[in-house]
C-alpha atoms as a PDB file:
ATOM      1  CA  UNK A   1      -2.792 -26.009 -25.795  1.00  0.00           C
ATOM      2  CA  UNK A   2      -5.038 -23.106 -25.469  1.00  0.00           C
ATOM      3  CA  UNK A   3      -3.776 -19.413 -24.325  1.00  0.00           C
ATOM      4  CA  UNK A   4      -3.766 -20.525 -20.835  1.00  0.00           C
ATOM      5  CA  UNK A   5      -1.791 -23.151 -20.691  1.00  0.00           C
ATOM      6  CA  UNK A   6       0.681 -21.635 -22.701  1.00  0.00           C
ATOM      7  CA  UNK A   7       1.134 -18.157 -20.897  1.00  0.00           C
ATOM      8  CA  UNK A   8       2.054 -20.201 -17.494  1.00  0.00           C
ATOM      9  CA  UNK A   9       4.276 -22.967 -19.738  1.00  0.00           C
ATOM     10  CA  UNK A  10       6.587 -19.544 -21.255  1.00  0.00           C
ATOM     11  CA  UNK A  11       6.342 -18.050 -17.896  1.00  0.00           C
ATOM     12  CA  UNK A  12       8.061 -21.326 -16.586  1.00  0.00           C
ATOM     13  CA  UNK A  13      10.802 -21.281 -18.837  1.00  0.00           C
ATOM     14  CA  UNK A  14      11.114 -17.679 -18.248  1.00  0.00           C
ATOM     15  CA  UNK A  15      11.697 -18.223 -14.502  1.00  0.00           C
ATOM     16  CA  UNK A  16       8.935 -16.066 -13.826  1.00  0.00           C
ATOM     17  CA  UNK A  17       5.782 -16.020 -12.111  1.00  0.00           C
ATOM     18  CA  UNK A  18       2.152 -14.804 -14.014  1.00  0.00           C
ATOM     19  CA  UNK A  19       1.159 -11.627 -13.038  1.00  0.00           C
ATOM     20  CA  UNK A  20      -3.272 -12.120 -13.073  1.00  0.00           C
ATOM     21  CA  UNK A  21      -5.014  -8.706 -12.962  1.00  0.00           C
ATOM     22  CA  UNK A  22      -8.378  -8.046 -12.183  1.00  0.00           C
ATOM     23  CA  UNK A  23     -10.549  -5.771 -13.989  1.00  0.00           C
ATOM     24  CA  UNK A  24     -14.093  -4.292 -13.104  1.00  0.00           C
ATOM     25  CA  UNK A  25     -15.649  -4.471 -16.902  1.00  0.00           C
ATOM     26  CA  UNK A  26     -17.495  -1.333 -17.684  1.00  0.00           C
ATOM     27  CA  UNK A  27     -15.797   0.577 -14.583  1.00  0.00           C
ATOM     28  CA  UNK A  28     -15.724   3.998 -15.441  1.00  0.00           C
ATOM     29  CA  UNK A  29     -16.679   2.606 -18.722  1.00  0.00           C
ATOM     30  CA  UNK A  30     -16.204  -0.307 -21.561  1.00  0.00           C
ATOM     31  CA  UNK A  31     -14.551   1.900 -23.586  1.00  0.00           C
ATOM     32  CA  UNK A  32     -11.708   2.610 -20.562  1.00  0.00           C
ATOM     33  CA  UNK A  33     -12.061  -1.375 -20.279  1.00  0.00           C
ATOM     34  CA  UNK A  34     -11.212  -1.686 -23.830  1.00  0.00           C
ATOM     35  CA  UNK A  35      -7.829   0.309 -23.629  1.00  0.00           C
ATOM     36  CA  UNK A  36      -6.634  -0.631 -20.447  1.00  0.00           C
ATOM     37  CA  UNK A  37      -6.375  -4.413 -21.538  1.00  0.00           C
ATOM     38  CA  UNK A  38      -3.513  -3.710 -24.265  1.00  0.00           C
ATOM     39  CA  UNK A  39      -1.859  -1.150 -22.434  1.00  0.00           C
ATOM     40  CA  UNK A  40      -1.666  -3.497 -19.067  1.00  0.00           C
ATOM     41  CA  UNK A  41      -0.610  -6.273 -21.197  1.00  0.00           C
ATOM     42  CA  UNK A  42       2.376  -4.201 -22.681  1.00  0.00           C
ATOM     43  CA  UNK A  43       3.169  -3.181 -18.710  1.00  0.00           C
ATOM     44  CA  UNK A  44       3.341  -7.126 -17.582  1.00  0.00           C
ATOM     45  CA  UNK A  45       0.459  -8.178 -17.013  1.00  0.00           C
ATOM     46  CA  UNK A  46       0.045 -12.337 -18.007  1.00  0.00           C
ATOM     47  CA  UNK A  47      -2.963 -13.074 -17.327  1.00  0.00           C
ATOM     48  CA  UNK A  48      -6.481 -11.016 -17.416  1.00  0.00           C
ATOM     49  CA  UNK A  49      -9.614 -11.412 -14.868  1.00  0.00           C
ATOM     50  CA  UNK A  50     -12.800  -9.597 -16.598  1.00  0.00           C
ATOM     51  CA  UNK A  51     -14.991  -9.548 -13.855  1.00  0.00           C
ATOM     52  CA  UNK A  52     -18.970  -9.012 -15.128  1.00  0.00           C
ATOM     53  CA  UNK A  53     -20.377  -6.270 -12.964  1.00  0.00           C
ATOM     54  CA  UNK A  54     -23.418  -7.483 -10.799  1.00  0.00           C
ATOM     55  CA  UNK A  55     -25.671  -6.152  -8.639  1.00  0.00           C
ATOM     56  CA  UNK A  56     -24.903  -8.719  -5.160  1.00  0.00           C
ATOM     57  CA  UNK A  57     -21.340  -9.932  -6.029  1.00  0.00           C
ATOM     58  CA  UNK A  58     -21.117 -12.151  -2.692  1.00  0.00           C
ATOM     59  CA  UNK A  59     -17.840 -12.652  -2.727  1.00  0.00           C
ATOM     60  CA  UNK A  60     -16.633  -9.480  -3.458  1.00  0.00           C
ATOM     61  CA  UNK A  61     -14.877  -6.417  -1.119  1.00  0.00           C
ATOM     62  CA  UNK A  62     -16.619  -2.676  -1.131  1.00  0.00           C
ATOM     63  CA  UNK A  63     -14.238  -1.867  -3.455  1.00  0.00           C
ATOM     64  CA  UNK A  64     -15.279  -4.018  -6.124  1.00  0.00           C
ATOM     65  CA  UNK A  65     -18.823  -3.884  -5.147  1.00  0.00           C
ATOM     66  CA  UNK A  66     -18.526  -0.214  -5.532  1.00  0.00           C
ATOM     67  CA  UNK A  67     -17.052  -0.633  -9.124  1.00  0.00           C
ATOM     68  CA  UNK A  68     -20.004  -3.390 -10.072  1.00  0.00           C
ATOM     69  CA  UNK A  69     -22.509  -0.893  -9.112  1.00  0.00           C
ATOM     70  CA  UNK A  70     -20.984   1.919 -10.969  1.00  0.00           C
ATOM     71  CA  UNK A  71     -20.196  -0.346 -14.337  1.00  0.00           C
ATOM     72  CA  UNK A  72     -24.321  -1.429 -13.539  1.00  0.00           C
ATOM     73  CA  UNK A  73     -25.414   2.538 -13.504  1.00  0.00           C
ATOM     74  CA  UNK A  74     -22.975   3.110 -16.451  1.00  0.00           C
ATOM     75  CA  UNK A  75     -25.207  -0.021 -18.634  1.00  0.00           C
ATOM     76  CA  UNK A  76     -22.604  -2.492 -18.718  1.00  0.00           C
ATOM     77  CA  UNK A  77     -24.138  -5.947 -19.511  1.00  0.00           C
ATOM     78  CA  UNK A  78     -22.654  -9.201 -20.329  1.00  0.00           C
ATOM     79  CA  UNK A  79     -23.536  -9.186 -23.852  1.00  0.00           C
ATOM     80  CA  UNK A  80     -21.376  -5.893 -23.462  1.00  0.00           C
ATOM     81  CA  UNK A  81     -18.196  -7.179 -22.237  1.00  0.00           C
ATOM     82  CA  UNK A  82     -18.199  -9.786 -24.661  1.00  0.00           C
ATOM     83  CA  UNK A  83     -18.672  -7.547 -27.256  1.00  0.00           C
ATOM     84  CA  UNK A  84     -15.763  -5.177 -25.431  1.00  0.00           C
ATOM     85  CA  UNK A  85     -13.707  -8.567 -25.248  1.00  0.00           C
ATOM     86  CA  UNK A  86     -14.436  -9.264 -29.010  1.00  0.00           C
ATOM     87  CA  UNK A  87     -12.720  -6.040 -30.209  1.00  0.00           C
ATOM     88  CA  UNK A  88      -9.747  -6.173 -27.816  1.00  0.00           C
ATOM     89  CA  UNK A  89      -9.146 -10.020 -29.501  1.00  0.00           C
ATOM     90  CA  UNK A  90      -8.734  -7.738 -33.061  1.00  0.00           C
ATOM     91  CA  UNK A  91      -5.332  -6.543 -31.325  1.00  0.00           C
ATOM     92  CA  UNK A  92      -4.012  -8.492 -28.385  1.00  0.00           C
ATOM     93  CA  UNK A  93      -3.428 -12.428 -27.488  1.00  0.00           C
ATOM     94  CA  UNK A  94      -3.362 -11.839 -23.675  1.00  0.00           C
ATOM     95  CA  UNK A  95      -5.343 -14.601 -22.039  1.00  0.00           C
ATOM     96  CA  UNK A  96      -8.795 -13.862 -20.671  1.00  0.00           C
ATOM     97  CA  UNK A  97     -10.978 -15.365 -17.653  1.00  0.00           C
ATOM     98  CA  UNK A  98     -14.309 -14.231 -17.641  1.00  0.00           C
ATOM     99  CA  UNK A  99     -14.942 -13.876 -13.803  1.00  0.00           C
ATOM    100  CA  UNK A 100     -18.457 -13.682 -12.509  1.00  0.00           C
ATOM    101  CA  UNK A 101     -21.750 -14.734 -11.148  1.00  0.00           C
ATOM    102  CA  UNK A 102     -23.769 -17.516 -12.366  1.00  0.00           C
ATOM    103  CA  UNK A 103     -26.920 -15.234 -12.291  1.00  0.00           C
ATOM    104  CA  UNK A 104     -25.930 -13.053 -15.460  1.00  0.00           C
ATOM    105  CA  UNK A 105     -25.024 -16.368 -17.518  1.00  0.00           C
ATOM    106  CA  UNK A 106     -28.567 -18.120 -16.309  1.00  0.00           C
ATOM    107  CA  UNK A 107     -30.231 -15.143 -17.654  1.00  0.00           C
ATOM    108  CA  UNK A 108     -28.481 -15.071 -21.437  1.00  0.00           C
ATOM    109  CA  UNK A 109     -28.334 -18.566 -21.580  1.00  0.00           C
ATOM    110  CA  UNK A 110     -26.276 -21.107 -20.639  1.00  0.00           C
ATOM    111  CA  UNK A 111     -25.385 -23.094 -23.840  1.00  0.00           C
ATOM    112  CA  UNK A 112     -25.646 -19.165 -25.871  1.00  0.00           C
ATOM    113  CA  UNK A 113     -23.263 -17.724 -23.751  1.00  0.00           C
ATOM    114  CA  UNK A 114     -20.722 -20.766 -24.035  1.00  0.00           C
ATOM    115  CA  UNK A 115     -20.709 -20.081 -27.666  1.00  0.00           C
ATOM    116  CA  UNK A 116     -20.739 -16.471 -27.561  1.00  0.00           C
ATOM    117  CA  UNK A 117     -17.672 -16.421 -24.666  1.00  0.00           C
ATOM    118  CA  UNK A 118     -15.602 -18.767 -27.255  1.00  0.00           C
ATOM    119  CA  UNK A 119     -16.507 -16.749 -30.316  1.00  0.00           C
ATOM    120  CA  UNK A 120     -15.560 -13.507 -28.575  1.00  0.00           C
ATOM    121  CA  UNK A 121     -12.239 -14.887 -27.114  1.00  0.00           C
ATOM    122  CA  UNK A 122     -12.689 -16.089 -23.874  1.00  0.00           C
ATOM    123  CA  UNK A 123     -10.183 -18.343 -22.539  1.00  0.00           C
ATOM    124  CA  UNK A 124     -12.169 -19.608 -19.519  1.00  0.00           C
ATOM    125  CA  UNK A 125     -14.534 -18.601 -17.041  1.00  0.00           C
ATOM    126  CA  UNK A 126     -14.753 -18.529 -13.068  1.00  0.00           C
ATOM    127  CA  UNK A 127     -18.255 -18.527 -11.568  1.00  0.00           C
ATOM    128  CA  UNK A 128     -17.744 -17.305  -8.254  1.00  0.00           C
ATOM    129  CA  UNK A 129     -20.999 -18.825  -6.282  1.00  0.00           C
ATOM    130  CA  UNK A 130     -21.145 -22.108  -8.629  1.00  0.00           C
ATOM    131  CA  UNK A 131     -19.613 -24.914  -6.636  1.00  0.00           C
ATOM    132  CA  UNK A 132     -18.394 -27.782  -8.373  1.00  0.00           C
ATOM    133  CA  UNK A 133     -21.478 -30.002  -7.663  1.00  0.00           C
ATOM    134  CA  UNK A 134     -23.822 -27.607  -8.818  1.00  0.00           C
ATOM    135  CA  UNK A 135     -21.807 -26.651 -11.944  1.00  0.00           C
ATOM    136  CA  UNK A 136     -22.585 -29.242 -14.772  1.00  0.00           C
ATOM    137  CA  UNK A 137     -25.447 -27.866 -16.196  1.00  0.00           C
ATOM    138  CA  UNK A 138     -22.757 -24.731 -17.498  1.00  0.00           C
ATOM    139  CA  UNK A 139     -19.727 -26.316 -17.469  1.00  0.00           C
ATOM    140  CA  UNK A 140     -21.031 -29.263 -20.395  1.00  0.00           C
ATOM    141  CA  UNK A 141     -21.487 -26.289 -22.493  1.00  0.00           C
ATOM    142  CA  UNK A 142     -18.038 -24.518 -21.282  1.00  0.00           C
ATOM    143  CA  UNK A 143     -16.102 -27.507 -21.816  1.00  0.00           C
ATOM    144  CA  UNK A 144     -17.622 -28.607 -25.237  1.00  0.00           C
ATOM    145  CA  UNK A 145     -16.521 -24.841 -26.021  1.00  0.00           C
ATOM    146  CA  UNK A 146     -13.342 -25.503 -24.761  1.00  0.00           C
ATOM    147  CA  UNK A 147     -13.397 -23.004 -21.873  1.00  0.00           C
ATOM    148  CA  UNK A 148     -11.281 -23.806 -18.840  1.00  0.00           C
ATOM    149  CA  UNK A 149     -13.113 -23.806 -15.562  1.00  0.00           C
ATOM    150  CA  UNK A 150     -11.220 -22.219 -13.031  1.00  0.00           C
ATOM    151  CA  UNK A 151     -11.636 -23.429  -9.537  1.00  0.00           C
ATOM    152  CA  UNK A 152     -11.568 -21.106  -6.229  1.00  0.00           C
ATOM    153  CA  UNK A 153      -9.905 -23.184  -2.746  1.00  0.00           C
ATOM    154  CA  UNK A 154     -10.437 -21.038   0.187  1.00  0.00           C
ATOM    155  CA  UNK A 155      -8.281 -21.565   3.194  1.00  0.00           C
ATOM    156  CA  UNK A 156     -10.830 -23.381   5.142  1.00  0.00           C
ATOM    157  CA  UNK A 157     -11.291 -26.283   2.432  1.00  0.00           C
ATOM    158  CA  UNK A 158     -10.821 -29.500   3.644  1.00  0.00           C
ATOM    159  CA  UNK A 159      -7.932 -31.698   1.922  1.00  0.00           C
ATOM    160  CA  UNK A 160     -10.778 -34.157   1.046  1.00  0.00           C
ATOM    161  CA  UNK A 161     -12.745 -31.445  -0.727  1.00  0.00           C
ATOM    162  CA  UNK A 162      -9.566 -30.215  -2.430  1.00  0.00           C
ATOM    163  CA  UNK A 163      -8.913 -33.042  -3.739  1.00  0.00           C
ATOM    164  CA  UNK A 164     -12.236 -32.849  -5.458  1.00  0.00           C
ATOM    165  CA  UNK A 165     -12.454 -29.154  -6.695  1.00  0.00           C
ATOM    166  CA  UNK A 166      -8.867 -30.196  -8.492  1.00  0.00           C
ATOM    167  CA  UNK A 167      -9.735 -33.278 -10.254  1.00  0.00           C
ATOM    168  CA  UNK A 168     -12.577 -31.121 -11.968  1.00  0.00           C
ATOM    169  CA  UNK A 169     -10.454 -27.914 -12.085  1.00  0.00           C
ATOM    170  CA  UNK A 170      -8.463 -26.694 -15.544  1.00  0.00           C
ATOM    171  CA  UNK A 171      -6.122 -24.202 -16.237  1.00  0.00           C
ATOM    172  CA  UNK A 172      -5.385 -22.695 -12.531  1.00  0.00           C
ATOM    173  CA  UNK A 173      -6.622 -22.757  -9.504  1.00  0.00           C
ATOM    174  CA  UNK A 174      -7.318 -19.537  -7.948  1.00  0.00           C
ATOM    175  CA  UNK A 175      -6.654 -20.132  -3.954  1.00  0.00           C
ATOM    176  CA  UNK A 176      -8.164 -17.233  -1.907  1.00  0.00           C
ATOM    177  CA  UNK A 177      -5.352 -15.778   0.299  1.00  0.00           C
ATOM    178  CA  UNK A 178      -7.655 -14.905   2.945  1.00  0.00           C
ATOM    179  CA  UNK A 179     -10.868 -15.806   4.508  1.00  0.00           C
ATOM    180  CA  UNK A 180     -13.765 -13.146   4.005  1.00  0.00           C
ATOM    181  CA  UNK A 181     -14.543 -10.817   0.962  1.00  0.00           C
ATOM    182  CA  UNK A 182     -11.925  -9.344  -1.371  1.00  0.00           C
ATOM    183  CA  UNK A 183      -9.383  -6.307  -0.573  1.00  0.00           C
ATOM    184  CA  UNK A 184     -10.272  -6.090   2.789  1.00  0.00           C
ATOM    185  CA  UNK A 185      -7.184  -8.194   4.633  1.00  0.00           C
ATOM    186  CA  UNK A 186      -3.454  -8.460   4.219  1.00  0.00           C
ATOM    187  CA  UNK A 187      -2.442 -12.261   3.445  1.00  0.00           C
ATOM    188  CA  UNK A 188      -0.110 -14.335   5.983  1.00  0.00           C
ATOM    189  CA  UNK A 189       2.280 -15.257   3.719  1.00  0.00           C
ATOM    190  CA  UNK A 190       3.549 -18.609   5.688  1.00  0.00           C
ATOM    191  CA  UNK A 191      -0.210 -19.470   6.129  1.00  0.00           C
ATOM    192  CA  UNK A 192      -0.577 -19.442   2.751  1.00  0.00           C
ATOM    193  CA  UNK A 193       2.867 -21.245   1.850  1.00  0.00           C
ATOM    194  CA  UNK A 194       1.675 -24.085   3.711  1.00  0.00           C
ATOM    195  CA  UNK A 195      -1.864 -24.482   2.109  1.00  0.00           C
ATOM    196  CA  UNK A 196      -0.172 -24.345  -1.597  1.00  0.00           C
ATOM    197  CA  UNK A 197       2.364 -26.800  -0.603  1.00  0.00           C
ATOM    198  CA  UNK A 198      -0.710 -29.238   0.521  1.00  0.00           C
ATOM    199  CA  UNK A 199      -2.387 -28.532  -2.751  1.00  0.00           C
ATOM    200  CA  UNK A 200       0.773 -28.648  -5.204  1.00  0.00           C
ATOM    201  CA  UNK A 201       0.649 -32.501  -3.653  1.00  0.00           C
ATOM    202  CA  UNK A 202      -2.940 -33.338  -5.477  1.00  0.00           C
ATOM    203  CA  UNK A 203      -2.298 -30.833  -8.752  1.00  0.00           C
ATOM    204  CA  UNK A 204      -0.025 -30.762 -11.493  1.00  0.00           C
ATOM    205  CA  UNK A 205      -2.445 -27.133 -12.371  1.00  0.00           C
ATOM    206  CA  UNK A 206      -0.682 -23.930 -12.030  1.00  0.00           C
ATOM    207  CA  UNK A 207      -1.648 -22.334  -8.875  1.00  0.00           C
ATOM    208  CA  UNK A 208      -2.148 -18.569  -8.316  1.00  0.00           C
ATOM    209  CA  UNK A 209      -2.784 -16.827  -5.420  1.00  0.00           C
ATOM    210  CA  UNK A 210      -5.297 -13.988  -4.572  1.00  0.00           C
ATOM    211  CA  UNK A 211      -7.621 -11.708  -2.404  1.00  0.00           C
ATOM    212  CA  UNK A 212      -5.834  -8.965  -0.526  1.00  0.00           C
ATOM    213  CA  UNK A 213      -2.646  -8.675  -2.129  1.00  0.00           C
ATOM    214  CA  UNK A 214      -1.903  -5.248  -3.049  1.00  0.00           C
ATOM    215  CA  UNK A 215       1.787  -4.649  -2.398  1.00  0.00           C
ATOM    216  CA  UNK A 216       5.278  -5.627  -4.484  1.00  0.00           C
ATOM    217  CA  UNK A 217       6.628  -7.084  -1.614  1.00  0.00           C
ATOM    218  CA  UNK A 218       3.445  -9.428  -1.052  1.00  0.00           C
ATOM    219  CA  UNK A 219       3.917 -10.204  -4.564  1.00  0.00           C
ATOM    220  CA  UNK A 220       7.445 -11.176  -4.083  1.00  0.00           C
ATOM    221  CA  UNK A 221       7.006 -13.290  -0.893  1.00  0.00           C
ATOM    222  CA  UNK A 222       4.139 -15.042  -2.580  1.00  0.00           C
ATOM    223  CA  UNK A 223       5.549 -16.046  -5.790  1.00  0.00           C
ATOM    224  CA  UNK A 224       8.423 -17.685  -4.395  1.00  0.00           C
ATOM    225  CA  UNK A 225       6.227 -20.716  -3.970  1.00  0.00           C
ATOM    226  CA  UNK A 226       2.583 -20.273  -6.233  1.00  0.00           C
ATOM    227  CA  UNK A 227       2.921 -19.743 -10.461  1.00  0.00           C
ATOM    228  CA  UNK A 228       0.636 -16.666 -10.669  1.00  0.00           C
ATOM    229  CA  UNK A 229      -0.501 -13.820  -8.206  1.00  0.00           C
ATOM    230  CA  UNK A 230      -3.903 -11.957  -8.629  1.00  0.00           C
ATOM    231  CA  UNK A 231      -4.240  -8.509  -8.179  1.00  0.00           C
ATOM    232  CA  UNK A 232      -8.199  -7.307  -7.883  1.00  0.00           C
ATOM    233  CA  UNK A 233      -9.145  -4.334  -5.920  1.00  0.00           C
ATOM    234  CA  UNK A 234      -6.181  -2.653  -5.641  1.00  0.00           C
ATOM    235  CA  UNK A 235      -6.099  -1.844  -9.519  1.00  0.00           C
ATOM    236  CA  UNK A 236      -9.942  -1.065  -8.840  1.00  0.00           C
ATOM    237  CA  UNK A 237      -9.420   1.230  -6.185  1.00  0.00           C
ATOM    238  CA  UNK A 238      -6.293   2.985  -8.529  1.00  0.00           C
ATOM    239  CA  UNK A 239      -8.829   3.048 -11.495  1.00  0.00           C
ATOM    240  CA  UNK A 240     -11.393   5.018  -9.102  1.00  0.00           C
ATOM    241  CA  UNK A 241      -9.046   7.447  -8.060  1.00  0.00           C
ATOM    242  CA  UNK A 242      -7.726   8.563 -11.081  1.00  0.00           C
ATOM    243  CA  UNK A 243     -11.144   7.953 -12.874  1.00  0.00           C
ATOM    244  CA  UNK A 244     -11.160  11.377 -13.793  1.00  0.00           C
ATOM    245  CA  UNK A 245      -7.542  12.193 -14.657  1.00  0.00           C
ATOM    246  CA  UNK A 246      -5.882  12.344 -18.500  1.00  0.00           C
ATOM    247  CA  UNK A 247      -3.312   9.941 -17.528  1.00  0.00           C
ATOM    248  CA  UNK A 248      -5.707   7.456 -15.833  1.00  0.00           C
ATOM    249  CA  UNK A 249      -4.308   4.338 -18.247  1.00  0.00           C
ATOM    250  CA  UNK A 250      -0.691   5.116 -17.786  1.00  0.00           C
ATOM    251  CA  UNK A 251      -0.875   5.572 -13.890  1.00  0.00           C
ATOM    252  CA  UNK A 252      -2.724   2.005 -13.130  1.00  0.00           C
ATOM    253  CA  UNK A 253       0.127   0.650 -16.204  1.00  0.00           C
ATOM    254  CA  UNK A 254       2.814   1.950 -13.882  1.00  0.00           C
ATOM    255  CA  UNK A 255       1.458   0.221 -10.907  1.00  0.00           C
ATOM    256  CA  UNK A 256       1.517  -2.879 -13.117  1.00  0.00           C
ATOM    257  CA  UNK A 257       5.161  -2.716 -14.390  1.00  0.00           C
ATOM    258  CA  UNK A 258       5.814  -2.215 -10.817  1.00  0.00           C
ATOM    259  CA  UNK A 259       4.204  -5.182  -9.743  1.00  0.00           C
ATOM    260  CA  UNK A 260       5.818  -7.230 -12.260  1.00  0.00           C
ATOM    261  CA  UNK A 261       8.669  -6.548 -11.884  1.00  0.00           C
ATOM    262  CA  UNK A 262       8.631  -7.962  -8.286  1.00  0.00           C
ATOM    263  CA  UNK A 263       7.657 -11.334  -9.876  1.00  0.00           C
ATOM    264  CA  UNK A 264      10.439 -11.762 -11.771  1.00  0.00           C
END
């Protein structure tokens, strides 16, 4: 049972819910990257999204784009971040997704960068634009590694096409909250409720739910029925604002206690 699997199998006995948090990699720098992992895992956080910086992230809200293009300027590259990753592994077990574009992986190599993702501690990946019938040519490599895939469901997948995004999913599956880019909506929490409760029907996988949730009472309403929450470009946005300030770690760790503490 890899790191995964685990964090959301405690979490269950715990009675809680997994707190996912999103991080721009390289945004203001790796070396911020590098200390905010340890210090957001000691404030709650269960789960961590590494997302690689690149230049037209599709799926991604102006906040995040705005981060990519500043961890871009800065020279963050994914040989980088897995490098950053490998040094954080020296000092903390928190699980890992590697969240990204296929066009960075394509360019290091697909079968290299399965090995070097496992060797620097990588838990699993999530490849934004790479739909499931277009992903075998990475994920025979990712799954010989022993990397779970994580799946996205958006809210206008069909129940047929559900059904098979999960039979090829593992670990979680990552449904998007709302329709549209990230951070730029607020979630409809029965909406939502109802699309989980279609997919919990087809999956034993942990489901977590993201894209626009920002707030502890979101967080609340939302983990009453999904295992895991993701929060993306609201701890960007926090990291911009305070990009500058001494206490720049312990303000966004505050906002993660905070958020954790509604899960529970």
């Amino acid at each position: 049972m890899g790191r995964i699997a685990n964090k959301f199998s405690f979490l269950r006995a715990e009675k809680e819910k997994a707190l996912i948090v999103y991080l721009t990699a390289g945004d203001p720098s790796l070396e911020v990257t590098r200390q905010l992992i340890p210090a957001l895992e000691k404030a709650g956080a269960d789960i961590l999204e590494i997302g690689v910086p690149f230049s037209d992230p599709t799926a991604d809200g102006p906040v995040i784009q705005a981060a990519s293009q500043r961890a871009l300027r800065a020279g963050t590259t994914l040989e980088g971040v897995l490098n950053m990753i490998s040094e954080v592994r020296r000092i903390s077990e928190i699980p890992m997704v590697l969240f990204g574009y296929f066009n960075p992986i394509y360019a290091f190599g697909v079968k290299p960068f399965a090995r070097a993702a496992r060797a620097a501690g990588v838990d699993a990946v999530l490849v934004v634009d790479l739909p499931p019938e277009e992903a075998h040519e990475l994920r025979r490599h990712t799954d010989a590694a022993g990397l779970d895939f994580i799946s996205l469901i958006a809210p206008t997948t069909g129940q047929g096409r559900r059904k098979k995004i999960v039979a090829a999913a593992s670990g979680f599956l990552y449904y998007i909250s709302i329709t549209g880019v990230t951070g730029t909506a607020a979630p409809e929490i029965e909406s939502i409720k109802n699309d989980v409760e279609k997919i919990r029907k087809i999956t034993d996988l942990p489901i977590a739910v993201g894209f626009g949730v920002s707030l502890p009472g979101q967080a609340r309403e939302i983990a009453r029925f999904a295992d895991g929450v993701v929060i993306g470009s609201a701890v960007v946005r926090l990291i911009d604002e305070n990009r500058k300030r001494p206490d720049l770690i312990q303000t966004v760790a505050a906002y993660i206690r905070e958020m954790k503490e509604a899960l529970k």
